[in-house]
C-alpha atoms as a PDB file:
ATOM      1  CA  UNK A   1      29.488 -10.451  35.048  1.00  0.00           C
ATOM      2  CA  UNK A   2      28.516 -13.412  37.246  1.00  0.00           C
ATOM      3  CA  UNK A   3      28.484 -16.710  35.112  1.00  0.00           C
ATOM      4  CA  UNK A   4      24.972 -17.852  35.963  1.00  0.00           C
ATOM      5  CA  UNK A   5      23.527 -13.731  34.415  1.00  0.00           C
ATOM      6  CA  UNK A   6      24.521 -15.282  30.887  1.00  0.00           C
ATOM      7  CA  UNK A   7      21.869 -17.523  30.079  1.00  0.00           C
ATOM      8  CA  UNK A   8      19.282 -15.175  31.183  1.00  0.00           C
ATOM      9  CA  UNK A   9      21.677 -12.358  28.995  1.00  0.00           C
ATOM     10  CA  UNK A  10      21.765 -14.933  25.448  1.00  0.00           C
ATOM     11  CA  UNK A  11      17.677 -15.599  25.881  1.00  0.00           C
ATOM     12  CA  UNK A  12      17.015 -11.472  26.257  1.00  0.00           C
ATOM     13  CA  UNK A  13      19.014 -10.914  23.439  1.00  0.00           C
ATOM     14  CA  UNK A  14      17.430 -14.323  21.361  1.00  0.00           C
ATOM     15  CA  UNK A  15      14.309 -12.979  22.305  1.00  0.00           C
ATOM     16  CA  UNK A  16      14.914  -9.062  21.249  1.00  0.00           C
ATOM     17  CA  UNK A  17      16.010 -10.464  18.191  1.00  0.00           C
ATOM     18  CA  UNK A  18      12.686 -12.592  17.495  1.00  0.00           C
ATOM     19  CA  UNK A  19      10.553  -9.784  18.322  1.00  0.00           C
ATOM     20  CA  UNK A  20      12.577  -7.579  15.765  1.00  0.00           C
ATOM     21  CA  UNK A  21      12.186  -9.833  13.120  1.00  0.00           C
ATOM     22  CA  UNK A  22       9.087  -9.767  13.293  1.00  0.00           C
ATOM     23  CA  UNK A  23       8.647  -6.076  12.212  1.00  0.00           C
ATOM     24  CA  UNK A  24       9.377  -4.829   8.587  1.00  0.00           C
ATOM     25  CA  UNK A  25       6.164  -5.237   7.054  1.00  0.00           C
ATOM     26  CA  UNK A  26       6.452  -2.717   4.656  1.00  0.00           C
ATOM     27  CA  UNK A  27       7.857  -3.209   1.456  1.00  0.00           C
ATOM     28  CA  UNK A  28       9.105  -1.174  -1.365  1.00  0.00           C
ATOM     29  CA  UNK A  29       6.516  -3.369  -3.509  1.00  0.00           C
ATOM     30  CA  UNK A  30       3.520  -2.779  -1.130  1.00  0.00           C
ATOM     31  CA  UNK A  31       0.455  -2.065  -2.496  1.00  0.00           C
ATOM     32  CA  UNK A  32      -3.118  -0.822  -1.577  1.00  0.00           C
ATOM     33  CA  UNK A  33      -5.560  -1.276  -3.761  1.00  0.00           C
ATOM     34  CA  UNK A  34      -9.110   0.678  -2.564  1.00  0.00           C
ATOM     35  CA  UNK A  35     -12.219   1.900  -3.526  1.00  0.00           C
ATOM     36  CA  UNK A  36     -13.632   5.425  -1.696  1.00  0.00           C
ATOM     37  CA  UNK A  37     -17.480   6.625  -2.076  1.00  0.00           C
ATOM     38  CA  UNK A  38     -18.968   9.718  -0.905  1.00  0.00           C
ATOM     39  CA  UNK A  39     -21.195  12.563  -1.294  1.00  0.00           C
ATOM     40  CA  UNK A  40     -20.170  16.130  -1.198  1.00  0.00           C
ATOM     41  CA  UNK A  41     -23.634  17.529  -1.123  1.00  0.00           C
ATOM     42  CA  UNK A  42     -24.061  17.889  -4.789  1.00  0.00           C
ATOM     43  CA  UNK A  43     -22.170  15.142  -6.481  1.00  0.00           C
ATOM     44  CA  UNK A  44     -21.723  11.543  -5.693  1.00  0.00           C
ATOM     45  CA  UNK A  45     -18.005  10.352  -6.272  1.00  0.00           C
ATOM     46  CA  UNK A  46     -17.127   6.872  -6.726  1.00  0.00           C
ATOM     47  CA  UNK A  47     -12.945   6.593  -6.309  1.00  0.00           C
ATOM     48  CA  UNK A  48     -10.809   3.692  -7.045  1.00  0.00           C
ATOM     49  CA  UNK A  49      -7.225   4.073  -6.265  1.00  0.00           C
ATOM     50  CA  UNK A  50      -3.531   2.056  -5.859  1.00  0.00           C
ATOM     51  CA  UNK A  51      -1.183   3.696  -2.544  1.00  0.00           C
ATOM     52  CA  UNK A  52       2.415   2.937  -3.202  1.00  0.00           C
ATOM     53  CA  UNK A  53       5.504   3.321  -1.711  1.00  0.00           C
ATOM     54  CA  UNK A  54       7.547   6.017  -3.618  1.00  0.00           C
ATOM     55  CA  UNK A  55      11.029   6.060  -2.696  1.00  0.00           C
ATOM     56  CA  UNK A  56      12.260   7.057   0.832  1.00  0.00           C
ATOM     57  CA  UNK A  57      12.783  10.477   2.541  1.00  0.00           C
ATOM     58  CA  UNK A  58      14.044  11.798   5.392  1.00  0.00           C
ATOM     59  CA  UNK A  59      12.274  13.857   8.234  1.00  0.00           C
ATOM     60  CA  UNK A  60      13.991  15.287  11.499  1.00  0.00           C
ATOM     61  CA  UNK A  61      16.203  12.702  10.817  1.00  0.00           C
ATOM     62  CA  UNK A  62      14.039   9.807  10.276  1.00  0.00           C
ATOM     63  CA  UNK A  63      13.847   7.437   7.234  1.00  0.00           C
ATOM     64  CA  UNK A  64      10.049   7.485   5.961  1.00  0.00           C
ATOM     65  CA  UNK A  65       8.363   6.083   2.939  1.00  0.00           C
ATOM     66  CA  UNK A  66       6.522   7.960   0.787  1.00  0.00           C
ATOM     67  CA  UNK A  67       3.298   7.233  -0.388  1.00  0.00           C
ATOM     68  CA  UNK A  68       1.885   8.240  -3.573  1.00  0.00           C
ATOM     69  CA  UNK A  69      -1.687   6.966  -5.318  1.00  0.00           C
ATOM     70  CA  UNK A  70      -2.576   6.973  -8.324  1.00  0.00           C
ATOM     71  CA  UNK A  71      -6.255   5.613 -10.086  1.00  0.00           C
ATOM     72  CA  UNK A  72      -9.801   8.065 -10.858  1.00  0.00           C
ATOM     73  CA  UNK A  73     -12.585   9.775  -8.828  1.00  0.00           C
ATOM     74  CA  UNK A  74     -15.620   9.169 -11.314  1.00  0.00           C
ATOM     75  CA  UNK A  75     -18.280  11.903 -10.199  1.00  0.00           C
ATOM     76  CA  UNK A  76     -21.868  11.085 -10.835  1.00  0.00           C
ATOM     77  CA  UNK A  77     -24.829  13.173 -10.070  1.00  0.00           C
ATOM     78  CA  UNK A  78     -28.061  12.042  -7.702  1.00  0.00           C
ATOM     79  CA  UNK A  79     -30.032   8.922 -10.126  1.00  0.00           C
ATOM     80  CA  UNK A  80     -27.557   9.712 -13.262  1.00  0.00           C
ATOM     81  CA  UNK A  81     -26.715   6.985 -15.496  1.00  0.00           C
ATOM     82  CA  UNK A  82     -23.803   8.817 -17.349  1.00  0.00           C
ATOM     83  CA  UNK A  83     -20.899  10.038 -14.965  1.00  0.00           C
ATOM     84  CA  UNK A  84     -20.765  14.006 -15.162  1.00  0.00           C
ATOM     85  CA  UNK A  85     -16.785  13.512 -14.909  1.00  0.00           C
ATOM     86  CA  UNK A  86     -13.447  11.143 -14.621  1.00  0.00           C
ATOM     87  CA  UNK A  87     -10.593  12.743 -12.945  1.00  0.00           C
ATOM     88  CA  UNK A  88      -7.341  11.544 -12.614  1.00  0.00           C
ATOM     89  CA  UNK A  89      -5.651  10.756  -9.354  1.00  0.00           C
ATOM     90  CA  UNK A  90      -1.895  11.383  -8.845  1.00  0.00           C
ATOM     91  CA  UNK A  91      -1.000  12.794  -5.986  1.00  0.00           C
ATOM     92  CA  UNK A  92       1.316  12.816  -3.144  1.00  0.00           C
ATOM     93  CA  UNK A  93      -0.386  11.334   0.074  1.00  0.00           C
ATOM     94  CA  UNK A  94       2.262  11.818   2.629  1.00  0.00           C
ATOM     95  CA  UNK A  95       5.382   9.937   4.205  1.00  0.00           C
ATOM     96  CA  UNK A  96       5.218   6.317   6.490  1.00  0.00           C
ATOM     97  CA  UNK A  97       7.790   5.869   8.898  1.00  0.00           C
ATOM     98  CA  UNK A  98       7.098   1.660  10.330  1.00  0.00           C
ATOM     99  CA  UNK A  99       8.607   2.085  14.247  1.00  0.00           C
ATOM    100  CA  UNK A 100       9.486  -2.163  14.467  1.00  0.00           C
ATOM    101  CA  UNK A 101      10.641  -1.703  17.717  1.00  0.00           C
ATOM    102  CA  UNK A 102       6.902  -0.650  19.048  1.00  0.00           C
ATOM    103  CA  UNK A 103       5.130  -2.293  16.182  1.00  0.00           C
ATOM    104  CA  UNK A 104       3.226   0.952  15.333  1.00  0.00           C
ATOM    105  CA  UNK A 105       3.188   3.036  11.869  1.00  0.00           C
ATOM    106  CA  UNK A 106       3.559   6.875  11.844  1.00  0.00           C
ATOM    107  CA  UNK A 107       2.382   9.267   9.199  1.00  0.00           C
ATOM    108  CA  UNK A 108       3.423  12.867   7.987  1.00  0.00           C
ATOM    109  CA  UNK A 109       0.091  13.714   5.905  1.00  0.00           C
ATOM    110  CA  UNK A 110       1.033  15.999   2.953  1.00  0.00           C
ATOM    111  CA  UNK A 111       1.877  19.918   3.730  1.00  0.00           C
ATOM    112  CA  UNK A 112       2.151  18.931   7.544  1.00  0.00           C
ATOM    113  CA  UNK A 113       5.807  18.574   9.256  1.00  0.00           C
ATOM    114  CA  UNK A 114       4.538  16.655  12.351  1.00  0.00           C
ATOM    115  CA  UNK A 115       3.921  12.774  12.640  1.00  0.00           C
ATOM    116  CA  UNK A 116       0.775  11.283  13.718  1.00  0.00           C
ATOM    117  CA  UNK A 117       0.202   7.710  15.154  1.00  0.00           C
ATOM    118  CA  UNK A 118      -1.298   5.781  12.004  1.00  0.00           C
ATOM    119  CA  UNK A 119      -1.898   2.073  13.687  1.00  0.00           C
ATOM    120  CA  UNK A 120      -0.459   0.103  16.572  1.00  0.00           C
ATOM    121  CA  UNK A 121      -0.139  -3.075  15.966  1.00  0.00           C
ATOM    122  CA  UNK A 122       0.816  -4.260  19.281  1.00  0.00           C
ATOM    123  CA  UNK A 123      -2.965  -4.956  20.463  1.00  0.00           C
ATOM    124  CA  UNK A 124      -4.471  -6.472  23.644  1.00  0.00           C
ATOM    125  CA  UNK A 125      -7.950  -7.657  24.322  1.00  0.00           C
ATOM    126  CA  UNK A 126      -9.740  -4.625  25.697  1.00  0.00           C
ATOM    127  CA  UNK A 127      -6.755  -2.081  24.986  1.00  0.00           C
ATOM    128  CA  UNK A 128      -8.560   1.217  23.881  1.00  0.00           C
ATOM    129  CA  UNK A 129      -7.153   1.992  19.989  1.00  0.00           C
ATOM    130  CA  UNK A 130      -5.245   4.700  19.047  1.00  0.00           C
ATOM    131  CA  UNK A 131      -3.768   6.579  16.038  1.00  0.00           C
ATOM    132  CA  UNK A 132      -6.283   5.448  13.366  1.00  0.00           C
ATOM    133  CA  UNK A 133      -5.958   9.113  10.953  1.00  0.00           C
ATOM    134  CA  UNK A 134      -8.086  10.684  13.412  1.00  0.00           C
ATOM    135  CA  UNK A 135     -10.346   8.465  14.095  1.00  0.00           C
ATOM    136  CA  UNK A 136     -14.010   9.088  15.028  1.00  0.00           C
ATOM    137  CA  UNK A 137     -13.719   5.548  16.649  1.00  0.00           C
ATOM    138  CA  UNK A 138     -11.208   7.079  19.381  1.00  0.00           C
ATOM    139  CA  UNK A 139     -11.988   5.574  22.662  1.00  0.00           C
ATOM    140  CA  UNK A 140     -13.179   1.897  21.344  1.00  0.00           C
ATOM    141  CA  UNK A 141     -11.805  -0.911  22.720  1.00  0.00           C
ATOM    142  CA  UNK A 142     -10.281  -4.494  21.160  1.00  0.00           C
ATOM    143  CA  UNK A 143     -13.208  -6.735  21.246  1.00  0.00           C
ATOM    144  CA  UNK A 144     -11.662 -10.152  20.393  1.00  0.00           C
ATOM    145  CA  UNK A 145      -8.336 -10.713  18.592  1.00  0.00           C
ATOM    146  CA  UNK A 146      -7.785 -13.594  15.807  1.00  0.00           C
ATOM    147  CA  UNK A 147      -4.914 -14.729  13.251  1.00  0.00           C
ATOM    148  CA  UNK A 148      -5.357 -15.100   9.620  1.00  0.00           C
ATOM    149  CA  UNK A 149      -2.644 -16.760   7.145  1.00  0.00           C
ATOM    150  CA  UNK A 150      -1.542 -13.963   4.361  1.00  0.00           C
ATOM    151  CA  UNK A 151       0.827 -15.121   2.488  1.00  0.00           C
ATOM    152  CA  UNK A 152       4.055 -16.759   4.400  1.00  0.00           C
ATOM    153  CA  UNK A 153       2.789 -15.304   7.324  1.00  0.00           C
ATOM    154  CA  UNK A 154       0.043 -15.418  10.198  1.00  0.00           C
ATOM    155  CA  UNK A 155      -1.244 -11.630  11.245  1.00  0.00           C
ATOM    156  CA  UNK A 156      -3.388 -10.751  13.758  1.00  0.00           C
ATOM    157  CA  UNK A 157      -6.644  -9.042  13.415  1.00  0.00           C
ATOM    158  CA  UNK A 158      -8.286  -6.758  15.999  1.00  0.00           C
ATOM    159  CA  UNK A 159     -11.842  -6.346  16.206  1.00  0.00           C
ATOM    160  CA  UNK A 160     -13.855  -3.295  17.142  1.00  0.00           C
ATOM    161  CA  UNK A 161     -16.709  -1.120  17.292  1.00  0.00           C
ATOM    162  CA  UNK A 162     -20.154  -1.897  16.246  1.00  0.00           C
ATOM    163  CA  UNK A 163     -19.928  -1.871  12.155  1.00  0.00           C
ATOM    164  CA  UNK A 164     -17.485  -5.352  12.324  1.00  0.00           C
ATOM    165  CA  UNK A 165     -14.052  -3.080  11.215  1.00  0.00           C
ATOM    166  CA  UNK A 166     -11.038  -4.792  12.064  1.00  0.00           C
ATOM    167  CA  UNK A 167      -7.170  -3.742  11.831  1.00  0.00           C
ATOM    168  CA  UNK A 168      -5.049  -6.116   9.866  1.00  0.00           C
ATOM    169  CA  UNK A 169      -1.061  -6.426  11.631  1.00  0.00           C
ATOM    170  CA  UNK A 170       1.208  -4.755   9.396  1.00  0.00           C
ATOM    171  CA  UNK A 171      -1.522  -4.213   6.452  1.00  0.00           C
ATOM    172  CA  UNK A 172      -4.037  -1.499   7.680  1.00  0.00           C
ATOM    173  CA  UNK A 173      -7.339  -1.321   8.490  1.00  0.00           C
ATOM    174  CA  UNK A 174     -10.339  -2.646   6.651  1.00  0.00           C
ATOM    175  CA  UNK A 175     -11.357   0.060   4.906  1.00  0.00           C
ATOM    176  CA  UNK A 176      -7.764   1.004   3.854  1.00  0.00           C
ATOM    177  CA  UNK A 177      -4.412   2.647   4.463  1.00  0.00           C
ATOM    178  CA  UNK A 178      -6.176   5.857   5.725  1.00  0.00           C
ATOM    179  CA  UNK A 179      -9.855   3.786   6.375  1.00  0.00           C
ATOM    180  CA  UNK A 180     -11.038   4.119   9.613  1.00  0.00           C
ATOM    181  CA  UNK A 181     -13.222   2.015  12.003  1.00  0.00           C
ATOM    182  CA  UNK A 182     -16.356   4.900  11.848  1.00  0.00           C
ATOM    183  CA  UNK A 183     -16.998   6.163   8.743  1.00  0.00           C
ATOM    184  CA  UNK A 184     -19.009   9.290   7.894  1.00  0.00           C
ATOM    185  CA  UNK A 185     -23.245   8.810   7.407  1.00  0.00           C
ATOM    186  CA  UNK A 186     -22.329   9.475   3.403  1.00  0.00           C
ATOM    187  CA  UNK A 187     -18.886   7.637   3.048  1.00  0.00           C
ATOM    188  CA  UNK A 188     -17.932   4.381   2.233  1.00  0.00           C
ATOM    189  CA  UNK A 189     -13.804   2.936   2.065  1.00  0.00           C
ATOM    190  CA  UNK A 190     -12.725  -0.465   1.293  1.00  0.00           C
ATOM    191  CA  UNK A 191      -9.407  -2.135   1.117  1.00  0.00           C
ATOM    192  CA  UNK A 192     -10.084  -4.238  -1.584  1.00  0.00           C
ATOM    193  CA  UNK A 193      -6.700  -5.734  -2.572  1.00  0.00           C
ATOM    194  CA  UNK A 194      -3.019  -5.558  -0.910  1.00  0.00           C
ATOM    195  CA  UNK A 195      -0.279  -6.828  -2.703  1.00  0.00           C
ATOM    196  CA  UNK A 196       3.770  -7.418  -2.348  1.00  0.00           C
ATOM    197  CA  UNK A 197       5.703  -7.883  -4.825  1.00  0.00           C
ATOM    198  CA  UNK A 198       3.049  -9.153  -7.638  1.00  0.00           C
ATOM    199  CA  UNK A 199       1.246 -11.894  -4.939  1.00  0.00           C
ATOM    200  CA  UNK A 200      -1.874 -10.507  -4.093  1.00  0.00           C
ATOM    201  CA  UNK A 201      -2.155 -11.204   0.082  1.00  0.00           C
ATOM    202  CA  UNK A 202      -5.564 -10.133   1.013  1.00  0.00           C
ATOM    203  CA  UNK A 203      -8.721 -10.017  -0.932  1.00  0.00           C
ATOM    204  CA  UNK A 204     -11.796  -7.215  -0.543  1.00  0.00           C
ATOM    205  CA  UNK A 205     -10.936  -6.537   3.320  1.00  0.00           C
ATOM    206  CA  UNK A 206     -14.552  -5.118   3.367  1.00  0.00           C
ATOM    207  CA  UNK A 207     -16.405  -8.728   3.350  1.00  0.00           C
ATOM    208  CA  UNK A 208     -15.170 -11.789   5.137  1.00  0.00           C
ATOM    209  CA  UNK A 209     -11.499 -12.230   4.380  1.00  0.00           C
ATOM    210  CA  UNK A 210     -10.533 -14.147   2.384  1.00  0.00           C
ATOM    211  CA  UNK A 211      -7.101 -14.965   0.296  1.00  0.00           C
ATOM    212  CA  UNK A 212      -6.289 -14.567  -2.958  1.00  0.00           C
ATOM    213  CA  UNK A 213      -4.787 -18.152  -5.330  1.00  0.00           C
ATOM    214  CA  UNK A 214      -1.334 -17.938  -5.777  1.00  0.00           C
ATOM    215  CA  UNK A 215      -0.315 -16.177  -8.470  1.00  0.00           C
ATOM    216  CA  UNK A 216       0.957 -17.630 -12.083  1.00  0.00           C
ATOM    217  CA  UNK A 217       4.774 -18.298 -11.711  1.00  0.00           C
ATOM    218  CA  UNK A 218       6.470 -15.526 -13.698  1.00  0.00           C
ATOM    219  CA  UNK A 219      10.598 -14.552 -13.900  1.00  0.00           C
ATOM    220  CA  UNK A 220      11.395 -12.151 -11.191  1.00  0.00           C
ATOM    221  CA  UNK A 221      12.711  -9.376 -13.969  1.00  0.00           C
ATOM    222  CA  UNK A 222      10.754  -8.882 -17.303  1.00  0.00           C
ATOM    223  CA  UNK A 223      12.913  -9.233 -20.356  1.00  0.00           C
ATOM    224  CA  UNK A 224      11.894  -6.144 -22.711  1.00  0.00           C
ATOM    225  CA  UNK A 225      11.095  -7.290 -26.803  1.00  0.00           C
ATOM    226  CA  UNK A 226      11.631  -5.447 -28.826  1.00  0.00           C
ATOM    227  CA  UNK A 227      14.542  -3.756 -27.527  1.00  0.00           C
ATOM    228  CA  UNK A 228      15.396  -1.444 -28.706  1.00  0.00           C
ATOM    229  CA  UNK A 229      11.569   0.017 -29.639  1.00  0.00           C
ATOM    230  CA  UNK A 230       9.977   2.974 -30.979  1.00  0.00           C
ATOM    231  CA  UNK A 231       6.354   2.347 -30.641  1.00  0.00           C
ATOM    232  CA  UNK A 232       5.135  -0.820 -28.214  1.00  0.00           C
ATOM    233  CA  UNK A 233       7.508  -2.888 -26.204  1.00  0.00           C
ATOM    234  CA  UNK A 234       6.380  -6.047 -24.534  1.00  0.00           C
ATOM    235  CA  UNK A 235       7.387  -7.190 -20.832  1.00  0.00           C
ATOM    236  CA  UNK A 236       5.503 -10.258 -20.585  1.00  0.00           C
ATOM    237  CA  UNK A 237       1.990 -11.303 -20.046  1.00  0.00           C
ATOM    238  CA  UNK A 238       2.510 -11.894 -16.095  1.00  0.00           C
ATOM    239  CA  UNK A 239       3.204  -8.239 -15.698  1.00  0.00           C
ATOM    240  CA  UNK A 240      -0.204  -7.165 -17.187  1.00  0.00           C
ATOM    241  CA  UNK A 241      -1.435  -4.022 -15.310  1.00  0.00           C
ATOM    242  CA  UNK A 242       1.750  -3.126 -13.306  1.00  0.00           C
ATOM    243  CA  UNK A 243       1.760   0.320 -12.743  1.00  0.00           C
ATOM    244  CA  UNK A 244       5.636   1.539 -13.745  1.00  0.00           C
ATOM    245  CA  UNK A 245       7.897   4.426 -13.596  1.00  0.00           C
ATOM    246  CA  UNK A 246       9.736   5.490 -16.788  1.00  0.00           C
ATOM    247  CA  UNK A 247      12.563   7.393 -15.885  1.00  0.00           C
ATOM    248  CA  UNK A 248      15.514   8.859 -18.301  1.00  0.00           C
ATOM    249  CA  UNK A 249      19.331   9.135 -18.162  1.00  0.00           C
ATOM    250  CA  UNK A 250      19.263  11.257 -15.375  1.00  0.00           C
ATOM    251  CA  UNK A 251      17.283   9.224 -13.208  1.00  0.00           C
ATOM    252  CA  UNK A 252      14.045  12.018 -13.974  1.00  0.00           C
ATOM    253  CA  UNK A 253      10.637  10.852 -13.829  1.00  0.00           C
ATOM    254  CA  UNK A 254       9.184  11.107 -17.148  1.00  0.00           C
ATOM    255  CA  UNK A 255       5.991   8.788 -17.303  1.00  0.00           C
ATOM    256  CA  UNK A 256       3.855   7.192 -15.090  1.00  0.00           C
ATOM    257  CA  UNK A 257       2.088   4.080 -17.015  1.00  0.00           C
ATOM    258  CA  UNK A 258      -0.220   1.327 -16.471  1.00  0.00           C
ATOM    259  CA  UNK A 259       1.576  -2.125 -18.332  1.00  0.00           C
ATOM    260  CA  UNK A 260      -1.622  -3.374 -20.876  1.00  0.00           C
ATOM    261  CA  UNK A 261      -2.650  -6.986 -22.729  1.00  0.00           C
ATOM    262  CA  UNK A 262       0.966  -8.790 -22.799  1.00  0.00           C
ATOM    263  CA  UNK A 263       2.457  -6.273 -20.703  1.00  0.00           C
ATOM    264  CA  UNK A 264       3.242  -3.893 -23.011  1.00  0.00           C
ATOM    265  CA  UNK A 265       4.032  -0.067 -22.567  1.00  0.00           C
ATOM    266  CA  UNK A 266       4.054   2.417 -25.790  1.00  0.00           C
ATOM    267  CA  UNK A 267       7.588   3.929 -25.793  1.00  0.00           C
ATOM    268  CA  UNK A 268       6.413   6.337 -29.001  1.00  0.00           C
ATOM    269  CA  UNK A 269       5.838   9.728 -27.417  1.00  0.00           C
ATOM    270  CA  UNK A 270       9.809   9.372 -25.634  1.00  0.00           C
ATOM    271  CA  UNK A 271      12.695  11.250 -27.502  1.00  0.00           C
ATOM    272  CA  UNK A 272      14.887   8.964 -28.461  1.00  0.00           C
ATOM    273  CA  UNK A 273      17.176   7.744 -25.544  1.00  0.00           C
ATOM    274  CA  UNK A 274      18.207   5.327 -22.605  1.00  0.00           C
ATOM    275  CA  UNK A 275      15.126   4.943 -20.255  1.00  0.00           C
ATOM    276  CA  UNK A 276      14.586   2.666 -17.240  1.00  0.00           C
ATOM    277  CA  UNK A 277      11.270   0.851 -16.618  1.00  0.00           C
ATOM    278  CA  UNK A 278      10.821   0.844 -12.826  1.00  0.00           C
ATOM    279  CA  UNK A 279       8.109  -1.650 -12.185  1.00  0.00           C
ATOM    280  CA  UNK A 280       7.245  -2.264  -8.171  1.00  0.00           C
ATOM    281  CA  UNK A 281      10.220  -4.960  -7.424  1.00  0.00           C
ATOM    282  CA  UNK A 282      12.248  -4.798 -10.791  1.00  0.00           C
ATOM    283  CA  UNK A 283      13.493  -2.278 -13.172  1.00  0.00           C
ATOM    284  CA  UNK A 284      14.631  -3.107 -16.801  1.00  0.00           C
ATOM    285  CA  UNK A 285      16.897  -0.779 -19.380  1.00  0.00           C
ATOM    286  CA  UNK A 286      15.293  -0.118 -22.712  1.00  0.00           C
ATOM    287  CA  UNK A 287      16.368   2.412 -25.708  1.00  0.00           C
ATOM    288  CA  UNK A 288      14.097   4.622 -27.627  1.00  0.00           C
ATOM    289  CA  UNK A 289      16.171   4.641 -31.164  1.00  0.00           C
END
């Protein structure tokens, strides 16, 4: 190789590297926090939800996350006061595979073996958007592209169609995860909240955006008390309305719970064992005498 090739060589590679580093938005503590309305043509619904990442899987050899949400679909009927129901929600969504090399997020949606293009985050002014969960908005174009500080970090937004929905880099769109830029006549979505590890990054996406306070400084792993317990065990008051796994010896899901007042979780209704406490970014031992 000719001497004066390896400056231009080192500032490729420099460069490569930058533009890699830039990728990994997604992390295991990544939350979604939305709100979904609708009518189904008898009943309205009124559904407010958390996506998480749920562990990792593998597809034709590809490393995906899998999403999982959990919250209610309250069903009301047409000028009711009382809601006719409260389901739970707890399902499996589907698996999220983050290309950083493109800058673009693929999906395998639940009972489907084929990935779909999710969001590009690679944007230009005028670029027609793809991907999007199908969306109705196929064919619009970027109509202006800004930066807004989340967190650490500066993200682009891209602007388009004629409702004022906007992609977030490395969050989602506006109206969520799976929101799109053209919602239905009798539909409504709203990113409300997204969150990593415990700091809440942006604020209800669906009005101007704006950014959450810090949060209150809190240690990075709870310290369980009583410990062992066989009713309530506290985590700590900064952990208040964590959702957590509680898993046994074997590493088997046995609970999902939401932490309450002081961060507490009631351990009563476990047989008496070892159990792990798998909160989004820590996980804790605790016994069940």
């Amino acid at each position: 190789m000719r001497r004066q090739h390896l400056p231009l060589l080192l500032a490729s590679l420099l460069l490569c590297s930058v533009a890699r580093s830039q990728g990994f938005w997604l992390q295991p503590s990544s939350t979604w926090h939305e709100t979904y309305a609708y009518f189904d043509g008898t009943y309205l619904h009124h559904a407010e939800f958390d996506i998480v990442l749920d562990g990792d899987t593998t597809i034709a050899n590809q490393t995906y996350h899998q999403l999982r949400r959990y919250g209610t679909d309250t069903t009301w009927t047409i000028g009711g006061t009382v809601p006719v129901a409260i389901d739970p929600l707890d399902d499996y969504l589907g698996a999220l595979r983050e290309d950083t090399v493109s800058d673009r997020w693929w999906v395998v949606f639940e009972g489907f073996q084929n990935e779909e293009l999710l969001f590009e985050f690679a944007l230009a002014s005028g670029q027609v958007i793809g991907g999007t969960y199908g969306d109705c908005a196929e064919g619009y174009t970027v109509d202006a592209i800004d930066s807004v500080a989340i967190g650490s970090s500066w993200r682009h937004r891209y602007h388009a169609g004629p409702w004022s929905g906007y992609i977030i880099e490395g969050i989602g769109m506006h109206s969520g995860l799976f929101g799109r830029l053209c919602l239905g006549f009798e539909e409504f979505g709203c990113l409300r909240r997204y969150a990593v590890g415990g700091d809440t990054l942006v604020v209800d996406g669906c009005q101007e955006l704006t950014l959450a306070l810090p949060e209150p400084a809190r240690s990075p792993v709870p310290s369980p008390f009583p410990n062992p317990a066989t009713d309530r065990c506290q985590l700590g008051e900064a952990f208040t309305g964590e959702r957590i796994l509680i898993l046994d010896a074997t590493g088997r899901v046995v609970a999902h719970e939401r932490l309450e007042a002081g961060g507490s979780v009631d351990l009563h209704a476990l047989l008496p064992g070892l159990y792990v406490l798998r909160g989004p970014d820590w996980q804790v031992r605790v016994i069940r005498p």
